[in-house]
Protein backbone atom coordinates (compact mmCIF):
# COMPACT_ATOMS: atom_id res chain seq x y z
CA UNK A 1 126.89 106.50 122.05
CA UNK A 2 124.86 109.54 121.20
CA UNK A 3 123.24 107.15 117.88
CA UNK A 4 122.23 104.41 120.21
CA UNK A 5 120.74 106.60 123.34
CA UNK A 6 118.74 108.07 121.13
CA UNK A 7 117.06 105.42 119.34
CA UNK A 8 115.86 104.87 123.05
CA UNK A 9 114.80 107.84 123.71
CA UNK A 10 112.50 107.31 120.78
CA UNK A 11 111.38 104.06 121.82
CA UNK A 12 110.15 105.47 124.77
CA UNK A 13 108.46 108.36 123.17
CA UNK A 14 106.65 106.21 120.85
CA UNK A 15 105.84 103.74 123.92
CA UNK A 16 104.38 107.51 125.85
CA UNK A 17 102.34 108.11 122.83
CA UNK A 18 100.56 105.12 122.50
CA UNK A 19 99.90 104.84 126.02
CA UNK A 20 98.40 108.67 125.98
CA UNK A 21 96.55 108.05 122.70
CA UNK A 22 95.12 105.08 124.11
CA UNK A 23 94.31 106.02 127.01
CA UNK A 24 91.81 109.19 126.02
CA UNK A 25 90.31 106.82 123.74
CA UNK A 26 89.22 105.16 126.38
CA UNK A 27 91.28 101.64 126.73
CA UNK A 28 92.80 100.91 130.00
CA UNK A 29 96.25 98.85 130.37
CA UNK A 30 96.32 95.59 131.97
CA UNK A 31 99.24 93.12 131.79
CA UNK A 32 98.82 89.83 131.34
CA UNK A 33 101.04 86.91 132.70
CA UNK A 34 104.57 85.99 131.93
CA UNK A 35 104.48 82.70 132.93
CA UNK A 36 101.40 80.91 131.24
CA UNK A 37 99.81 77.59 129.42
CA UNK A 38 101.43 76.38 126.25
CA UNK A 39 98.68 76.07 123.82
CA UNK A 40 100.08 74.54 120.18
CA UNK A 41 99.79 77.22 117.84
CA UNK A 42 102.37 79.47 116.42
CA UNK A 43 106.44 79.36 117.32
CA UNK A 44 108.16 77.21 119.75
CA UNK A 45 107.50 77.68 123.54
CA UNK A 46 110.16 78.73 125.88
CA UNK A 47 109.67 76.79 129.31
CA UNK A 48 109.81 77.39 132.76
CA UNK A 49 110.74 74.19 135.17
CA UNK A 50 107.64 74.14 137.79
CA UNK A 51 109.75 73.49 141.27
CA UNK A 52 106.21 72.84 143.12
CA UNK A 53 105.31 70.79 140.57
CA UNK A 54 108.17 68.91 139.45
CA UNK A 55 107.87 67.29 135.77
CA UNK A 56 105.38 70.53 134.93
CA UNK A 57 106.43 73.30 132.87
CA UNK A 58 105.01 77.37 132.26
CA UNK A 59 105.28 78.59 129.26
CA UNK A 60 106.85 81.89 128.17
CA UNK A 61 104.01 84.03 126.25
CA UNK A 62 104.23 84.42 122.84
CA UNK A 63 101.66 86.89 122.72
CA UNK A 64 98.54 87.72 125.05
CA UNK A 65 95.92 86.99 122.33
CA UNK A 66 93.93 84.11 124.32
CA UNK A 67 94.19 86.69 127.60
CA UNK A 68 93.22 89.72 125.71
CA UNK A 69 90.28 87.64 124.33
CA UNK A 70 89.20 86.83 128.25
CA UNK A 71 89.42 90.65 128.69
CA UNK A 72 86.72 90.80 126.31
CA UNK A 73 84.14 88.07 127.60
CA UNK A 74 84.88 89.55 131.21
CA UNK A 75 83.38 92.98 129.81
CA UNK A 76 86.63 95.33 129.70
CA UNK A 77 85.53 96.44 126.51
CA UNK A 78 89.07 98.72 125.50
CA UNK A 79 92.29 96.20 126.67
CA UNK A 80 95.86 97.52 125.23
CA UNK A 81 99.44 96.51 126.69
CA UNK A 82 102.71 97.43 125.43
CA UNK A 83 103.60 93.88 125.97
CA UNK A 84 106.98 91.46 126.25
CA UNK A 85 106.39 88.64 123.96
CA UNK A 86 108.86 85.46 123.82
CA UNK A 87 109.29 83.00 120.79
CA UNK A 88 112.32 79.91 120.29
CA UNK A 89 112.75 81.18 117.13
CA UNK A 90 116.08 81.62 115.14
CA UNK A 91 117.40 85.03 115.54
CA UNK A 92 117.27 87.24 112.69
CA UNK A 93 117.82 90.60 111.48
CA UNK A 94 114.49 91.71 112.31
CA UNK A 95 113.58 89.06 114.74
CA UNK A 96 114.72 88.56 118.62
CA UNK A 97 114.12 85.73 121.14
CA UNK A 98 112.13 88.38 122.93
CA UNK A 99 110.06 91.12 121.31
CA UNK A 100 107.58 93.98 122.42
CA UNK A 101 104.02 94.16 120.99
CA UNK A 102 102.02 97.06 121.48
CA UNK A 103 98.97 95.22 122.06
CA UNK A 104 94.88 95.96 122.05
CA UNK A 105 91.25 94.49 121.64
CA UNK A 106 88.42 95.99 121.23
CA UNK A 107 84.58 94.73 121.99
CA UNK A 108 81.67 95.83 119.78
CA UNK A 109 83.98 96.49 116.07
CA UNK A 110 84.08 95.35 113.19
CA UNK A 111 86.98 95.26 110.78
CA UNK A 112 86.78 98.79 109.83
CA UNK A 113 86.74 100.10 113.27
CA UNK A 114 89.99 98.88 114.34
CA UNK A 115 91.74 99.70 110.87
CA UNK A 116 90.64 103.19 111.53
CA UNK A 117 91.83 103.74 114.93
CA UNK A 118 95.29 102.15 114.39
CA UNK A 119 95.42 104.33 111.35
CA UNK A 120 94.79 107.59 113.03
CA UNK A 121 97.08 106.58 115.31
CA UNK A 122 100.16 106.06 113.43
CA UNK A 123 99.39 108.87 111.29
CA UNK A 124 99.31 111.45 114.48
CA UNK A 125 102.24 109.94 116.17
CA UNK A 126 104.29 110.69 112.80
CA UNK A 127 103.20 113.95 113.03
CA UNK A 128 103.67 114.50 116.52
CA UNK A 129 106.91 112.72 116.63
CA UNK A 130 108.62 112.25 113.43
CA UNK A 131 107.62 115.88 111.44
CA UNK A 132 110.53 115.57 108.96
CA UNK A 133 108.65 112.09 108.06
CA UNK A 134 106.19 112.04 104.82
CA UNK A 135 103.70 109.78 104.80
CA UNK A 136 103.58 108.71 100.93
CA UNK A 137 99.95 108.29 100.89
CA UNK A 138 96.43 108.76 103.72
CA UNK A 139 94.42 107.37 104.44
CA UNK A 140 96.72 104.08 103.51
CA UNK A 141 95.98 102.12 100.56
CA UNK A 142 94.10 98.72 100.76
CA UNK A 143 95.63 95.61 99.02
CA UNK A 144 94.17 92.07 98.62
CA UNK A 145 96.55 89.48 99.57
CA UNK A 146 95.72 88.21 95.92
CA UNK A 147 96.84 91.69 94.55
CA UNK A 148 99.43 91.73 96.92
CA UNK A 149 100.89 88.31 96.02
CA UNK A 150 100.38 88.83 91.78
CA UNK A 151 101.71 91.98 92.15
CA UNK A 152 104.50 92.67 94.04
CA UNK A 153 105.23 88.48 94.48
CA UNK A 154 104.97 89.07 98.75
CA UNK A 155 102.19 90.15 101.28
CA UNK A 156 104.45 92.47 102.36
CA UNK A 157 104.38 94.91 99.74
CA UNK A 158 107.13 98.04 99.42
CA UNK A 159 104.66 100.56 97.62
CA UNK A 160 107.43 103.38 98.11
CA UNK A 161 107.69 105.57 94.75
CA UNK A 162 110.92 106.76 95.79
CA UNK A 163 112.91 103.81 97.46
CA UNK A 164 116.13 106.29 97.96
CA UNK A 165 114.55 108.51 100.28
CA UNK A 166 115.05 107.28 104.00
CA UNK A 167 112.43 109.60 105.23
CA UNK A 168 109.25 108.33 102.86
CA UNK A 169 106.94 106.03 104.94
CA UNK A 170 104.71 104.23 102.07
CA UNK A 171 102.04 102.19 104.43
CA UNK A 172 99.35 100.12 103.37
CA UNK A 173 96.95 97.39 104.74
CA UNK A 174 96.99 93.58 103.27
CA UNK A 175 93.61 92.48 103.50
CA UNK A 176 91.11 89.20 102.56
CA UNK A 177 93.78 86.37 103.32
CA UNK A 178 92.77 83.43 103.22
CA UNK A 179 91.71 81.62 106.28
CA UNK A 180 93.47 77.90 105.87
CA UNK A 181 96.75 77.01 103.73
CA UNK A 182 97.62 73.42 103.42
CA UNK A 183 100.86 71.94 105.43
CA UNK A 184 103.24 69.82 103.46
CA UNK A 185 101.86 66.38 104.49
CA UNK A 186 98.67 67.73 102.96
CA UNK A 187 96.40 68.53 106.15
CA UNK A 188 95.00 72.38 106.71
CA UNK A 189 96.38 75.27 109.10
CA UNK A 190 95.62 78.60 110.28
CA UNK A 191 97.56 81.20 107.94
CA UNK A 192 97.58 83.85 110.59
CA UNK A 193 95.99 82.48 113.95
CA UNK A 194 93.08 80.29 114.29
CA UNK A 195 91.05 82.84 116.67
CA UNK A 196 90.19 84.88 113.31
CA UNK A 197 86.64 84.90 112.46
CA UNK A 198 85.99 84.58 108.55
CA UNK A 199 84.63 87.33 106.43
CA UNK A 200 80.75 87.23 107.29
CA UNK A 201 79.96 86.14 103.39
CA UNK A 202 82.33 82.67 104.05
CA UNK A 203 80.91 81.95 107.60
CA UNK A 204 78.48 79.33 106.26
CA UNK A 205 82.23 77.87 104.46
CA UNK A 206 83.75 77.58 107.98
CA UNK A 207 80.58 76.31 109.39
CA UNK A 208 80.48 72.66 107.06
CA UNK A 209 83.85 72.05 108.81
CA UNK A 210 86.15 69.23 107.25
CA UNK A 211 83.30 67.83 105.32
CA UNK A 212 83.43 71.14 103.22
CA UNK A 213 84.80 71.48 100.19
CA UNK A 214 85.68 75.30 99.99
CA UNK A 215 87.77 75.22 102.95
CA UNK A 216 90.71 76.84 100.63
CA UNK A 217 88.31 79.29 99.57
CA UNK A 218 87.31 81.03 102.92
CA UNK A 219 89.27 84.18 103.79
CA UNK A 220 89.76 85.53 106.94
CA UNK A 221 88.88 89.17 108.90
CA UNK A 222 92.67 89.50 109.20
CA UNK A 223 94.31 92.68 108.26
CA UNK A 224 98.06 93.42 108.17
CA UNK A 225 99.87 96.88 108.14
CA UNK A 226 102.68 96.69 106.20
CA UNK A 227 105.49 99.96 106.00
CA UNK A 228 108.19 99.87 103.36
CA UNK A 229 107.95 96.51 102.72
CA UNK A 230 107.75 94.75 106.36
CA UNK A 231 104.68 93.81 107.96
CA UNK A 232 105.07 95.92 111.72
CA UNK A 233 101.59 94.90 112.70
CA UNK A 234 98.28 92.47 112.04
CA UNK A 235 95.18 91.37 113.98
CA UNK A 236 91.67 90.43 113.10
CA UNK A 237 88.08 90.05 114.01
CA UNK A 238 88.02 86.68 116.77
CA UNK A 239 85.81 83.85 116.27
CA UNK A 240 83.25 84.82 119.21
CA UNK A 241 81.39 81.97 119.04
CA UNK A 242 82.41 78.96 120.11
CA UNK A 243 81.15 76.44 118.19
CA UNK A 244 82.54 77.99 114.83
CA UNK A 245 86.29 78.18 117.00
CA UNK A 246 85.85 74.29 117.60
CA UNK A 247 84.89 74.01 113.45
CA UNK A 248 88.58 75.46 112.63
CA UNK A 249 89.95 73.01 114.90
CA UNK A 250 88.52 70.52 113.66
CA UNK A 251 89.36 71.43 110.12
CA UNK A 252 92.79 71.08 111.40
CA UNK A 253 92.72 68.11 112.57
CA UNK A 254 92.42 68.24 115.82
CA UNK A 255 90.42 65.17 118.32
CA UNK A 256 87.63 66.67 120.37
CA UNK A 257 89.94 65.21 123.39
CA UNK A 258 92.53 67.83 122.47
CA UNK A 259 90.37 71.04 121.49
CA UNK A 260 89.04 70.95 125.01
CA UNK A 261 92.63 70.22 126.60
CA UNK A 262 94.36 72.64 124.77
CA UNK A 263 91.17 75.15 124.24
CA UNK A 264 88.32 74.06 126.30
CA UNK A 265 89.32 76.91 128.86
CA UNK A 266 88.68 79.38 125.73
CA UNK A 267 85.50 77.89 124.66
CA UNK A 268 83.88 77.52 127.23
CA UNK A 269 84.48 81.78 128.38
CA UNK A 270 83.07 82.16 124.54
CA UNK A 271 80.10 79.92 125.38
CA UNK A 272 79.21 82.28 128.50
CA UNK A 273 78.33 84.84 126.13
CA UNK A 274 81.09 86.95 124.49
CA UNK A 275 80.94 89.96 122.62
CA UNK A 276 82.16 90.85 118.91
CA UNK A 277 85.54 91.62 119.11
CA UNK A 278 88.87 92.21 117.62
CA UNK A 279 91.89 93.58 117.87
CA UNK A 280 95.68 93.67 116.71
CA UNK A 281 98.96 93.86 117.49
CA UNK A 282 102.47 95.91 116.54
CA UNK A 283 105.98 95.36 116.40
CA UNK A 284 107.36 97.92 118.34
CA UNK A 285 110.23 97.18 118.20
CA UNK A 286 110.20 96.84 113.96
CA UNK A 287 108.30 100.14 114.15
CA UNK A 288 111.09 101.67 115.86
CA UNK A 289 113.80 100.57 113.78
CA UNK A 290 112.02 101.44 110.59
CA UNK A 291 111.07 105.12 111.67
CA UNK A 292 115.13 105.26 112.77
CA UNK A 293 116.43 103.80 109.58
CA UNK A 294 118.38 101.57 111.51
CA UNK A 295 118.86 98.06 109.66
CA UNK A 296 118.40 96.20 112.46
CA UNK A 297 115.91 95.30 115.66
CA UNK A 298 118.88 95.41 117.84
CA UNK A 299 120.11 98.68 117.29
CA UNK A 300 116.74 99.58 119.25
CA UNK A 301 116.66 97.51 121.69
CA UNK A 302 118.03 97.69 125.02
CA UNK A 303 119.80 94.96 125.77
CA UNK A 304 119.17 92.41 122.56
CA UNK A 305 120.40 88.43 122.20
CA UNK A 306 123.75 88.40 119.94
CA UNK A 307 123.01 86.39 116.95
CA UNK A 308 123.89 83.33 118.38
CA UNK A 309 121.59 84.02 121.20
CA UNK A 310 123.87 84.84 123.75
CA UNK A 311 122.65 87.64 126.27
């Protein structure tokens, strides 16, 4: 139906925009692989039977951020892929079994740096793109995710001044969350991903590990980019150094046997001498469905799961 081929056809012209934008900023597209390591952070896995191997199992990826990170130490200094990502998760209105991230890092940046370019990016592809669009305010507001939370009660703030009109775009970036949130039997995790390095003034924090006692006072390089009230993409600066990545293990919990089974492979490329870096990644699919005022991921995707998740 004419509705429905067009919401692809702007999928794809958002996907060619990126990928041009990208590209004469000088990033170059890799793809990382589908079938991968299970490492225990984030949603559930999806598995893969190993038939040489029997009793071994891939893992689907949920995202490429330990890959993307690898990119960095092996000196590709611009990485972006407009990437499939896969997560057991209970299907939802703006939520799929299987999702597409439009995905970069960047070497040598600070916070700032990536914020900007992201920014600039969205705001020419509206432009280019979407003209009947308004952008409610640029550059895009800054919020605390204390503001954010005493505010407007959610870190996913709608800052639209006119909520009736389906062509305002009111974005905004949630910044300084906090690094660690306790888990309901009372030990710490990650509130975004542990690979986030903390804001420079709170590395010292991080560095007393679970003997500190600010731990719940350390915030994080992590910035989100929120549009009419949904989050469509976050990142952060990485933890580049490896012995402050092992600290926010530890501070979770974790035995030095399992850091270096589930992480050693990422420590140890850190220890070999790895750049600054950060990066983030996009819903594109969210992105999509937001800029078509559709009220649902499906409606812009190909060929999505059925609620039950039934292909």
């Amino acid at each position: 139906r004419p509705r429905l081929q067009q919401n692809l056809i702007m999928r794809h012209q958002a996907a060619r925009f990126v990928r041009e934008f990208l590209t004469k900023e000088d990033f170059i597209e890799i793809e990382t692989p589908m079938l991968t390591k299970s490492t225990p952070e984030g949603s559930r896995d999806f598995v893969v039977p190993s038939r040489l191997q029997p009793g071994k199992f891939y893992a689907l990826p949920q995202s490429p951020q330990q890959y993307k990170q690898l990119f960095m130490v092996a000196g590709l200094e611009r990485y972006f892929q407009i990437a499939r990502a896969l997560r057991d998760e209970d299907v939802r209105g703006d939520r799929q079994f299987e999702h597409t991230q439009i995905d970069m890092e960047l070497s040598f940046v600070e916070r700032e740096d990536v914020m900007e370019l992201n920014e600039r990016m969205i705001i020419a592809m509206i432009k280019t793109l979407f003209p009947e669009k308004k952008i409610q305010e640029i550059p895009f507001p800054r919020i605390s995710y204390k503001e954010a939370m005493e505010k407007y009660k959610s870190d996913k703030p709608d800052i639209r001044t006119d909520k009736n009109d389906p062509n305002l775009l009111a974005f905004c970036w949630v910044i300084d969350f906090p690094f660690f949130e306790k888990t309901e039997e009372g030990a710490y995790t990650f509130t975004h991903n542990p690979f986030s390095r903390p804001m420079p003034e709170h590395e010292a924090w991080l560095a007393e590990g679970k003997e500190g006692t600010r731990i719940g006072e350390i915030l994080t390089t992590q910035y989100d980019v929120v549009l009419n009230g949904f989050e469509i993409g976050g990142g952060s600066i990485r933890n580049h150094r490896p012995e402050a990545l092992k600290k926010v293990f530890e501070i979770m919990g974790f035995e030095d046997e399992r850091i270096v089974r589930n992480f050693g492979h990422m420590l140890a490329a850190l220890g070999a001498g790895a750049p600054p870096h950060g990066g983030i990644a996009w819903g594109l699919d969210r992105f999509v469905t937001l800029l078509a005022n559709e009220p649902n991921i499906r409606e812009v995707i190909a060929f999505p799961k059925t609620g039950e998740g039934r292909d």
